[in-house]
Protein backbone atom coordinates (compact mmCIF):
# COMPACT_ATOMS: atom_id res chain seq x y z
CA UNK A 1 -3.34 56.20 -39.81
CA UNK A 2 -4.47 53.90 -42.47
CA UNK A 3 -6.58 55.31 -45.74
CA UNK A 4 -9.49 52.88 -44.00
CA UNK A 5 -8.85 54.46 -40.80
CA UNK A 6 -8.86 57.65 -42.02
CA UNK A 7 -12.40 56.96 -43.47
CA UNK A 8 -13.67 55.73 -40.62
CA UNK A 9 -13.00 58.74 -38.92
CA UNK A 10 -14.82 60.78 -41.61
CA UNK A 11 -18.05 58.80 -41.06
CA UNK A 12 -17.58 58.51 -37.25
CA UNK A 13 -16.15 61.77 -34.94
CA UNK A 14 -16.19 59.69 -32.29
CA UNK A 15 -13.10 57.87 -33.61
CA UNK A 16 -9.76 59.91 -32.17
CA UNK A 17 -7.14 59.71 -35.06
CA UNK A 18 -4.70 58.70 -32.85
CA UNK A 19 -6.51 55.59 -32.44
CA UNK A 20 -5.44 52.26 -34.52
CA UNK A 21 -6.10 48.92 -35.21
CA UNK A 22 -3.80 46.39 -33.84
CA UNK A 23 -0.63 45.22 -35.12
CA UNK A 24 -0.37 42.01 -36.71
CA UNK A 25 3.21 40.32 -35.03
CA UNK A 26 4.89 37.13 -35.18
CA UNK A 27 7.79 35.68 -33.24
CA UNK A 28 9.77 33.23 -34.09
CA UNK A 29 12.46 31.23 -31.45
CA UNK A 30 15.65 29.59 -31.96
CA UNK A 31 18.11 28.09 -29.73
CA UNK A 32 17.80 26.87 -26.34
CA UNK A 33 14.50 25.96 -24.01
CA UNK A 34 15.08 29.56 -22.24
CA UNK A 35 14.79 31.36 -25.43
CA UNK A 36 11.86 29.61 -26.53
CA UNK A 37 10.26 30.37 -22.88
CA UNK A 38 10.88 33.94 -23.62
CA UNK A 39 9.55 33.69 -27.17
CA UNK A 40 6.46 32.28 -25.32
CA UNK A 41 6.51 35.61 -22.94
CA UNK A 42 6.96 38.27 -25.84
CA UNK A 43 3.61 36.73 -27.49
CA UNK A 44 2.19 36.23 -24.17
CA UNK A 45 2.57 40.13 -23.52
CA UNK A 46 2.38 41.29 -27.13
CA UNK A 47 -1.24 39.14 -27.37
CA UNK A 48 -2.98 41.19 -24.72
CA UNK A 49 -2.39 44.61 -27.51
CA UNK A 50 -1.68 42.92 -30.59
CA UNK A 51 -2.37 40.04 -32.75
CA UNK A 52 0.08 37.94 -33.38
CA UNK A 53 0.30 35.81 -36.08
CA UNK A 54 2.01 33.84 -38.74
CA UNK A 55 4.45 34.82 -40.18
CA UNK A 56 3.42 35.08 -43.87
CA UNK A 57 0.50 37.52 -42.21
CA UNK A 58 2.46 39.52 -39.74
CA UNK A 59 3.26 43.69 -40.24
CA UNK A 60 6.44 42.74 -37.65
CA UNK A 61 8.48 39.74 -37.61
CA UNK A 62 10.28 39.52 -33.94
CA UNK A 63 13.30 37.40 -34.23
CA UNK A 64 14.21 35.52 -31.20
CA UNK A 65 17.74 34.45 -32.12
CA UNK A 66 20.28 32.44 -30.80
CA UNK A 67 24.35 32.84 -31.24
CA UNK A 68 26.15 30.52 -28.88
CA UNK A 69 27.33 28.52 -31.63
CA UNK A 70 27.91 31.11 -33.75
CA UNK A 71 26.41 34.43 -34.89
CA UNK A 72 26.00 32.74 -39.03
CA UNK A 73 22.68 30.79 -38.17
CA UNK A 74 21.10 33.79 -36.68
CA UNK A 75 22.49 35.93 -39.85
CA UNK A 76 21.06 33.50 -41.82
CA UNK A 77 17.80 33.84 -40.85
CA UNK A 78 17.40 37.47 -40.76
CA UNK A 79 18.91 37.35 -44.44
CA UNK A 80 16.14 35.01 -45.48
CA UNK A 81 13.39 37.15 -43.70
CA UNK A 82 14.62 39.90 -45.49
CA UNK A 83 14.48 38.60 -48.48
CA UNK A 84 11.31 36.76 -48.32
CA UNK A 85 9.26 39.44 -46.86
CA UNK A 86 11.73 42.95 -47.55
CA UNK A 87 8.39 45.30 -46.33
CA UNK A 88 8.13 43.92 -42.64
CA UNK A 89 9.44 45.70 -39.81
CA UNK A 90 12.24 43.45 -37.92
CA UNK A 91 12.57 42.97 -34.41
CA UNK A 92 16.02 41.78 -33.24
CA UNK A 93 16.13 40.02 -29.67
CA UNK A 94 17.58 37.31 -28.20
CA UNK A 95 20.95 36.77 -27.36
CA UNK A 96 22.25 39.40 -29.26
CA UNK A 97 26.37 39.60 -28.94
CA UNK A 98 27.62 43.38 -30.56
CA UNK A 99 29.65 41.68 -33.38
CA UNK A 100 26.34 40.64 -34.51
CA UNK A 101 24.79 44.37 -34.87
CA UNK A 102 26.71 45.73 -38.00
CA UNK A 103 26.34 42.71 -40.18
CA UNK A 104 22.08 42.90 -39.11
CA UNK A 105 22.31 46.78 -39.53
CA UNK A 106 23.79 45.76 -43.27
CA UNK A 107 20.80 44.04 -44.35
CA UNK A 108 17.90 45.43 -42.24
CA UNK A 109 18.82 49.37 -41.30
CA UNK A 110 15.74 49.80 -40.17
CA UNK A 111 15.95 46.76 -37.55
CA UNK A 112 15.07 47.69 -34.07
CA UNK A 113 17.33 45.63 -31.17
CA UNK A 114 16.22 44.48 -28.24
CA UNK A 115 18.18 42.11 -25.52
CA UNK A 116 17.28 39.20 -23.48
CA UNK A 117 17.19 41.18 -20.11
CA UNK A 118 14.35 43.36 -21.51
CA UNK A 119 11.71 41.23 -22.96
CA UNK A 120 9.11 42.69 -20.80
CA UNK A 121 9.53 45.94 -22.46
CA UNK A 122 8.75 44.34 -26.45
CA UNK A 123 5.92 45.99 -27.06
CA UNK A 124 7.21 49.69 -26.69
CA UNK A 125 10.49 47.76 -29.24
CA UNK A 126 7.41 46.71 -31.65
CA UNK A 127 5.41 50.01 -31.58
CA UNK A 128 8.12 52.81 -31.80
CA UNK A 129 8.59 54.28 -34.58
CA UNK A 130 12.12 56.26 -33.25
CA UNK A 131 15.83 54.42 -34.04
CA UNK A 132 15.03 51.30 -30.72
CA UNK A 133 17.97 49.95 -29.53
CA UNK A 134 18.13 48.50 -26.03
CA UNK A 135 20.85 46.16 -24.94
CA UNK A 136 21.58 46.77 -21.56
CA UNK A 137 22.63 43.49 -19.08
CA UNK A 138 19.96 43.91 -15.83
CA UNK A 139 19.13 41.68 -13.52
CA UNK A 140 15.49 41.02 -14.46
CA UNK A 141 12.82 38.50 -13.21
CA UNK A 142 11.46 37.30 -16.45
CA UNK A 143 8.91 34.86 -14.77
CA UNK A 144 4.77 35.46 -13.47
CA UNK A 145 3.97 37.00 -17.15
CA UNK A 146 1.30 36.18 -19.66
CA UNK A 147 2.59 33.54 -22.14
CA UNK A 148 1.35 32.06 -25.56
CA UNK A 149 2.97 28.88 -25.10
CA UNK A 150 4.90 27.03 -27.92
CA UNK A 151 3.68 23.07 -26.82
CA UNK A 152 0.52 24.04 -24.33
CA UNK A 153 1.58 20.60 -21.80
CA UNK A 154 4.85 22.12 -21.71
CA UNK A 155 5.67 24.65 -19.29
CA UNK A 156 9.16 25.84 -19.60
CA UNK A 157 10.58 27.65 -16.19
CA UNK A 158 13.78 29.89 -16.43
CA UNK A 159 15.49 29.66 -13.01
CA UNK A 160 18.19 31.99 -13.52
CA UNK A 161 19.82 34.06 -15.82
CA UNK A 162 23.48 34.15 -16.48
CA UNK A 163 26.46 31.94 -14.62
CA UNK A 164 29.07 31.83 -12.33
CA UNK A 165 32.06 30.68 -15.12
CA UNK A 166 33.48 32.40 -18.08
CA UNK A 167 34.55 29.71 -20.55
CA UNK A 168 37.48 30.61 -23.10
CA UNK A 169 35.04 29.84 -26.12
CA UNK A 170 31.53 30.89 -24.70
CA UNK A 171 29.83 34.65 -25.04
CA UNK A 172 26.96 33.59 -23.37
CA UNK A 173 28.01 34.86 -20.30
CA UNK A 174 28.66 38.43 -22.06
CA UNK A 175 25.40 38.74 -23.36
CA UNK A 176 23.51 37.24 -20.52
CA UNK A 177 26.12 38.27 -17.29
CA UNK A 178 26.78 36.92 -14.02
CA UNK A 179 24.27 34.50 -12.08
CA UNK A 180 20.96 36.02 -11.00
CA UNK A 181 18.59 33.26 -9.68
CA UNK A 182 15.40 33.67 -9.62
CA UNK A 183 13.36 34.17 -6.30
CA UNK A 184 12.22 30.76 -5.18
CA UNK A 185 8.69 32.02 -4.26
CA UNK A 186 8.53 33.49 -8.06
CA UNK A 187 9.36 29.96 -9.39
CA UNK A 188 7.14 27.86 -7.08
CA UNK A 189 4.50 30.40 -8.20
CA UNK A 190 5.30 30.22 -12.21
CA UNK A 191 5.36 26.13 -11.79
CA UNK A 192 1.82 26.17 -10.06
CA UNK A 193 0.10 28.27 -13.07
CA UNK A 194 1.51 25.77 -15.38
CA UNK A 195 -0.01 23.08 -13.73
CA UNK A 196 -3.13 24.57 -13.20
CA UNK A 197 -2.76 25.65 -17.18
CA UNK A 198 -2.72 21.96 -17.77
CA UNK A 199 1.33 21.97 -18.61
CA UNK A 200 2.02 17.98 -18.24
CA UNK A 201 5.72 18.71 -17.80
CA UNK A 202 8.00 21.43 -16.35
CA UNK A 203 11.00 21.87 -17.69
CA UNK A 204 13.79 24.33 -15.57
CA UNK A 205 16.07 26.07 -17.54
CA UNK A 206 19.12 28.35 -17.31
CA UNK A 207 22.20 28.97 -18.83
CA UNK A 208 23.82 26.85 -15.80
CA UNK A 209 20.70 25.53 -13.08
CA UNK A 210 23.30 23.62 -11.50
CA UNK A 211 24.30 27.19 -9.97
CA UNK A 212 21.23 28.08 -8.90
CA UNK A 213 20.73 29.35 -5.08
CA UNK A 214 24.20 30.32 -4.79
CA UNK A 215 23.51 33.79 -4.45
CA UNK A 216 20.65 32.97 -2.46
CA UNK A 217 21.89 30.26 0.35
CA UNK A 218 20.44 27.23 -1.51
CA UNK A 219 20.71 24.76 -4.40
CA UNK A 220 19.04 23.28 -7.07
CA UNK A 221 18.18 19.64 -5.04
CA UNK A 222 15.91 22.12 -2.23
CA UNK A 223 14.09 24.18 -5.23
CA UNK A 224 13.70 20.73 -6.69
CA UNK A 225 11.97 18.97 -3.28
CA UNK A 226 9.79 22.22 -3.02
CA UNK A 227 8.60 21.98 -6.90
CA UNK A 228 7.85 18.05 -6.14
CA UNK A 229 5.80 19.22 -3.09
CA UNK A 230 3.16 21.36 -5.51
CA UNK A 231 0.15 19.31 -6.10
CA UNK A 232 -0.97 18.06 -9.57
CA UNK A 233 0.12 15.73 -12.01
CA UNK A 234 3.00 16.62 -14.16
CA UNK A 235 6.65 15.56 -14.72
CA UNK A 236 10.22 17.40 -14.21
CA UNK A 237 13.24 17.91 -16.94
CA UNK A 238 15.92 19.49 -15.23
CA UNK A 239 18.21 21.40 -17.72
CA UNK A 240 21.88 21.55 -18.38
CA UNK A 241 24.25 22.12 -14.96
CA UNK A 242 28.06 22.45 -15.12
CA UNK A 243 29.69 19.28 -13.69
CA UNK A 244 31.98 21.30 -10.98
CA UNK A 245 29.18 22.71 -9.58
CA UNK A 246 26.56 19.89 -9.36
CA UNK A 247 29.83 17.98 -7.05
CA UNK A 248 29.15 20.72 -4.18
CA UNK A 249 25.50 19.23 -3.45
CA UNK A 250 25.81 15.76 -4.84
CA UNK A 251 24.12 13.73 -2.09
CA UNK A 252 21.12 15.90 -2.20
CA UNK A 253 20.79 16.08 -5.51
CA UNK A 254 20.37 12.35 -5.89
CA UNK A 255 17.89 12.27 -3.28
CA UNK A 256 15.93 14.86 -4.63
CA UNK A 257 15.77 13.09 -8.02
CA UNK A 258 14.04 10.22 -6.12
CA UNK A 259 10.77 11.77 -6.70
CA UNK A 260 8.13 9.70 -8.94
CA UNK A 261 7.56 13.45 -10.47
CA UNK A 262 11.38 14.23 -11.48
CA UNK A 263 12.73 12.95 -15.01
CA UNK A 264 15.49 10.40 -14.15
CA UNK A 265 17.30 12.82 -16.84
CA UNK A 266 20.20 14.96 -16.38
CA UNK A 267 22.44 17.19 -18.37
CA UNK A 268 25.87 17.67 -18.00
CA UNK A 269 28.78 18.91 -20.17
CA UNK A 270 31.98 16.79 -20.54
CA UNK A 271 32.73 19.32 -23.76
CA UNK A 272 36.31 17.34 -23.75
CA UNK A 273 37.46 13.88 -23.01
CA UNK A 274 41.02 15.60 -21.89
CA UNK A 275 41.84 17.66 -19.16
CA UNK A 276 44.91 19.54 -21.05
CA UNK A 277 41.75 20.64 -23.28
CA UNK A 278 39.32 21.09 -20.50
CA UNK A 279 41.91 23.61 -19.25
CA UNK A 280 42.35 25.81 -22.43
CA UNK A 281 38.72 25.84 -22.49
CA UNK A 282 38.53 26.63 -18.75
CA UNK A 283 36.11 25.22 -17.27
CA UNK A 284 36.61 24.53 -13.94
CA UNK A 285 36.22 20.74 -13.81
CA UNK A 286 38.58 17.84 -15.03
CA UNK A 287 36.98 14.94 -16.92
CA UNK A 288 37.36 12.42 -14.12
CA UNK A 289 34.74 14.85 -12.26
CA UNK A 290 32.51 13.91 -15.06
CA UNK A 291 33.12 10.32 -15.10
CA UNK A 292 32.34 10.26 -10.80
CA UNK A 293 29.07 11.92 -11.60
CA UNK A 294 27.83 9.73 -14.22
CA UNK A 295 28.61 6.38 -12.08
CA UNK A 296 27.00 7.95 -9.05
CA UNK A 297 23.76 8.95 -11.26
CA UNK A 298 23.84 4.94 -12.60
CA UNK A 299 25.18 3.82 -9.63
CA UNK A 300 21.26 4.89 -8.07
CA UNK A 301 19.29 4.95 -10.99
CA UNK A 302 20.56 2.57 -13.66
CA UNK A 303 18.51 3.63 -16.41
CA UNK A 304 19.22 6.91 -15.62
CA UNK A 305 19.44 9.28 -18.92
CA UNK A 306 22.70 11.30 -19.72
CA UNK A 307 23.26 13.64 -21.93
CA UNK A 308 26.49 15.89 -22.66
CA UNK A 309 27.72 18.44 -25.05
CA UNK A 310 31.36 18.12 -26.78
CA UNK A 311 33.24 20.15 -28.83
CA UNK A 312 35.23 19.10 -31.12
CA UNK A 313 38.30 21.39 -32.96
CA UNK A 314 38.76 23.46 -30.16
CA UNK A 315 42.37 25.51 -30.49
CA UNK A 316 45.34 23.55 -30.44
CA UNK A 317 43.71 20.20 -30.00
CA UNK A 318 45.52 17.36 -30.74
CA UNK A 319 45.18 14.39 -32.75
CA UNK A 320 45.70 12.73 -29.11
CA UNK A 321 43.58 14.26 -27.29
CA UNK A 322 40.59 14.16 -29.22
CA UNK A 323 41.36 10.56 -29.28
CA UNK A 324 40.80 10.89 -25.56
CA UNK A 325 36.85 12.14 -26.17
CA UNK A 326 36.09 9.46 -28.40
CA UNK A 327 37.44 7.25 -25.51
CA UNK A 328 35.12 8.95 -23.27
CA UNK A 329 32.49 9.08 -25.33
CA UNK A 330 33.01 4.68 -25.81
CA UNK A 331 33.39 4.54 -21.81
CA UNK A 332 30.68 6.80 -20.57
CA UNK A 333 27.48 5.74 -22.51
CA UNK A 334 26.04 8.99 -23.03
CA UNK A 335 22.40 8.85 -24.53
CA UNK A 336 22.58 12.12 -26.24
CA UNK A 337 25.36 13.85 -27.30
CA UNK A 338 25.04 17.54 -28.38
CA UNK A 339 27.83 17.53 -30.75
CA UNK A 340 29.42 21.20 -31.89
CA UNK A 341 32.58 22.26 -33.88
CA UNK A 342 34.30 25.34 -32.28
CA UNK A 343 33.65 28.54 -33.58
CA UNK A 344 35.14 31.75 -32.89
CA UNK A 345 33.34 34.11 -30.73
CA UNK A 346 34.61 37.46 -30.32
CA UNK A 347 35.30 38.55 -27.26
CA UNK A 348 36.31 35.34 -25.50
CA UNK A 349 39.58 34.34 -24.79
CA UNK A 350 39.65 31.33 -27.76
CA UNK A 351 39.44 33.98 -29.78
CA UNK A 352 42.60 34.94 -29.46
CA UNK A 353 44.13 31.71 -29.95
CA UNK A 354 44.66 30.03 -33.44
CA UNK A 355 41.84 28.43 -34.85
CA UNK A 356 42.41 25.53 -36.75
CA UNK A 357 41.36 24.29 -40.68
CA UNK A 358 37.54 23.72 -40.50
CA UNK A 359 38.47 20.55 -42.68
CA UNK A 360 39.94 19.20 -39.37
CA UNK A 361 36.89 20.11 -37.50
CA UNK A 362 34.63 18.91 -40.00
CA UNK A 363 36.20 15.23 -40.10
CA UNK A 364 36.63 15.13 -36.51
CA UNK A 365 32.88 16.11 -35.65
CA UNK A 366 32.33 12.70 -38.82
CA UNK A 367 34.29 10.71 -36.75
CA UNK A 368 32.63 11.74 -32.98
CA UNK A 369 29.37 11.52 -34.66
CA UNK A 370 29.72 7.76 -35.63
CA UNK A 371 31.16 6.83 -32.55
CA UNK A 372 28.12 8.27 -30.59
CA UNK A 373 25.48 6.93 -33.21
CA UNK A 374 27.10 3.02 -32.11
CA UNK A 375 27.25 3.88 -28.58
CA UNK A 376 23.61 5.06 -28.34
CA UNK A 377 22.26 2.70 -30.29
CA UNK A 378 23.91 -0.12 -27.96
CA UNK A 379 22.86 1.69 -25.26
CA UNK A 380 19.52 2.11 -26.08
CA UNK A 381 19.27 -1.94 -26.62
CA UNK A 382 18.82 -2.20 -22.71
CA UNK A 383 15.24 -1.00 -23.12
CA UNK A 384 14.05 -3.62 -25.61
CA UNK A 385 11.44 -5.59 -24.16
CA UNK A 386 10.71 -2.57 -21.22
CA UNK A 387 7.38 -1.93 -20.63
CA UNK A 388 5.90 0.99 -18.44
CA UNK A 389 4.09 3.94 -18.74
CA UNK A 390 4.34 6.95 -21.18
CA UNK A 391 3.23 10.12 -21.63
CA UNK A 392 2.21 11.37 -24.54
CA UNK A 393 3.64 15.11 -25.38
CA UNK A 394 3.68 15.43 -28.72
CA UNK A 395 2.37 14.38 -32.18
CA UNK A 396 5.11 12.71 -34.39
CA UNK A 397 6.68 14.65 -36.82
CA UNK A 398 5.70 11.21 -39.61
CA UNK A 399 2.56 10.39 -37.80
CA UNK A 400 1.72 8.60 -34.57
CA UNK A 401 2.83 10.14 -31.22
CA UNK A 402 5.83 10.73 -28.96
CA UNK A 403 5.72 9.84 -25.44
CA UNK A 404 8.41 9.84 -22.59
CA UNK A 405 8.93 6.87 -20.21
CA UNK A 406 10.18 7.86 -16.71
CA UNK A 407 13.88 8.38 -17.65
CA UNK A 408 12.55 11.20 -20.59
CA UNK A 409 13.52 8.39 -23.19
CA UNK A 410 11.11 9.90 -26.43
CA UNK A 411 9.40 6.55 -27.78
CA UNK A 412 8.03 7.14 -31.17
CA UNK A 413 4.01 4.94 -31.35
CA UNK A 414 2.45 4.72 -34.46
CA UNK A 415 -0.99 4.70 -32.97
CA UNK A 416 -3.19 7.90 -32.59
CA UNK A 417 -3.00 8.41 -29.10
CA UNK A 418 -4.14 11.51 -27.21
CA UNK A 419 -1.95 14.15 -25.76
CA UNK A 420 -1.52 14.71 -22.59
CA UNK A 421 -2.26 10.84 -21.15
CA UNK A 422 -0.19 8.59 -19.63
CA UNK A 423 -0.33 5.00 -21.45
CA UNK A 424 1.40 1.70 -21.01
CA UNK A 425 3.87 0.20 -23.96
CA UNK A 426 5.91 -2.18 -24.82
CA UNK A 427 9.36 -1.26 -26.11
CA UNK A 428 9.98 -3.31 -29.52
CA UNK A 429 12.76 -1.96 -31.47
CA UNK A 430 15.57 1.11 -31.01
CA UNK A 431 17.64 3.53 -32.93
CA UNK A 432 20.48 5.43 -31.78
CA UNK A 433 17.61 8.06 -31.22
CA UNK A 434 14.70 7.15 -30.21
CA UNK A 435 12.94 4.24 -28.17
CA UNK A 436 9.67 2.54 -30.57
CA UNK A 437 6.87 0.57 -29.00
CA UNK A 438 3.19 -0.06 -28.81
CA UNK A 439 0.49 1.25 -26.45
């Protein structure tokens, strides 16, 4: 107990001493939309025993990290809590791969671990004073909890946890295991309290949602049609889905994506413009699989928005064949490219094969990066003039607003415009990032 507790017990007998005040806690989220919805779920449950706060205010400092590029970003940060504030306790969750452990342990001994399949259980990781390590892989439904969300007219869903594929440079799959989809009744349910929250849009999320329903008899494109069917006014982003899977229920999926409520915006992965690379990096599709899906999702909505993540330096990649992903990259028109340079994760199979100079890497992520900057900028030049409604989900980082049209396009308006509401603009200029226009 405190020396102010410890008074108050003096002047009051009532007061047990094993009573206390409640813990001041902040925590912070990196990475992907899932770990940001769990972020949302550890304040969510921490909130209804604890305080949680700022950072600069907190007793514990939960770090929600993220390592599938790399464990260095997430070291990075916990180095510069450290340092900044070396008194706090430290809270360690996330996805949290065990190379990553002994270099945390190094800085923060006292740091307390707890994995992505147990964020339910953070408070008991916050509180205990005992050595609190729990890192177990379970099969976990981490939806229907309290949450302290991060954007309130955002409600992000997890689906699913895990995936069906075990790529040669990925540990996501060994920190978050094999596909577990979510019950569909769970999700319908989790969508319907956003709504009724006042969440505007509803973004699913997974580490693969194109997957999701195998293990259950279904698909994505049902769950999708049953989501559409909830009443209310709000908007769907569906997240990332691995090409060879998305093939098995094409037709539905494009009718399901008919809906006026669904985000005429999908994600998937090319990750190589070569098949000789596609196979080192095994993932289970060829790039002309890629290229059939992006013609049929253009072929039925032609403004329909694509985006795609490529890496570039991957192990034994040729000067050739990353010639082939710039190719790509000119032919396919992706709107957003999330660009990576390989990095070693151990435990995966690329990490056993050579890695090469990260000069090379570095100028061939330069030379990807220009490419994509002229092809998204053309692109986007099919929009000037456009006009249609937007909704407004967020206040711009240099004033105005950001709203998204009906294909999730973010148009920057330099207007004060309140969240939330759909207005009509005009599209009047473009950058390879961003749509700008007047309300």
């Amino acid at each position: 107990t405190t020396v102010l507790h410890q008074t108050l017990i003096l002047l009051n007998p009532f007061i047990r001493p094993t009573e206390r005040f409640p813990m001041k806690i902040a925590v912070k989220s990196y990475g992907c939309s899932e770990n940001h919805a769990e972020g949302e779920i550890m304040s969510g449950k921490l909130a209804a025993k604890e305080e949680v706060v700022q950072e600069k205010d907190a007793d514990v400092v939960v770090l929600n990290i993220c390592t599938v590029k790399g464990n260095q970003t997430a070291l990075k940060e916990v180095r510069k809590t450290k340092q900044k504030f070396p008194d706090k306790k430290l809270v360690i969750t996330g996805c949290v791969p065990d190379d990553i452990i002994q270099p945390i342990r190094e800085m923060a001994p006292e740091a307390v671990f707890l994995g992505t399949h147990h964020i339910q259980d953070i408070h008991s990781a916050v509180t205990s004073d005992a050595p609190y390590e729990q890192l177990s892989v379970e099969k976990r439904v981490k939806l229907n909890e309290p949450r302290i969300r991060k954007n309130p007219l955002v409600g992000i869903i997890p689906i699913s946890q895990g995936c069906l594929d075990a790529c040669a440079f990925c540990s996501t799959r060994l920190v978050k295991g094999i596909l577990y989809s979510y019950p569909e009744e769970n999700i319908i349910q989790e969508v319907r309290q956003a709504v009724e929250d006042g969440c505007k849009e509803v973004w699913l999320t997974g580490q693969d949602t194109a997957c999701w329903g195998f293990d259950r008899k279904s698909n994505l494109a049902r769950l999708l049609t049953k989501i559409c069917a909830i009443e209310g006014d709000f908007k769907i982003r569906v997240g990332m889905g691995n090409p060879r899977h998305v093939k098995r229920y094409l037709p539905e999926l494009l009718e399901a994506y008919a809906h006026d409520k669904v985000y005429k915006f999908i994600h998937l992965p090319l990750q190589a413009g070569n098949d000789n690379v596609l196979k080192r990096m095994g993932r289970g599709h060829d790039v002309q699989a890629v290229v059939d899906l992006v013609k049929a999702f253009r072929a039925k909505y032609p403004k329909m928005t694509i985006s795609t993540d490529v890496i570039v330096g991957f192990p034994e990649e040729t000067e050739e064949e990353f010639a082939d992903t710039l190719a790509k990259l000119k032919e396919l028109n992706f709107d957003i490219v999330n660009l990576a340079r390989y990095a070693p994760r151990a435990g995966t199979k690329a990490d056993e094969m050579e890695d090469m100079h990260g000069n090379i890497k570095k100028e061939r992520s330069r030379q990807a990066t220009i490419v994509q900057k002229e092809v998204s900028e053309a692109h986007n030049k099919q929009w000037l003039g456009w006009q249609g409604s937007a909704l407004i989900v967020e206040k711009g980082p240099y004033g105005g607003v950001i709203g998204r049209n009906f294909a999730y396009k973010p148009v920057v308006i330099k207007q004060d415009l309140p969240l939330g509401k759909s207005v009509t603009i005009k599209i009047t200029r473009v950058s390879p990032f961003a749509l700008y226009g007047d309300a």
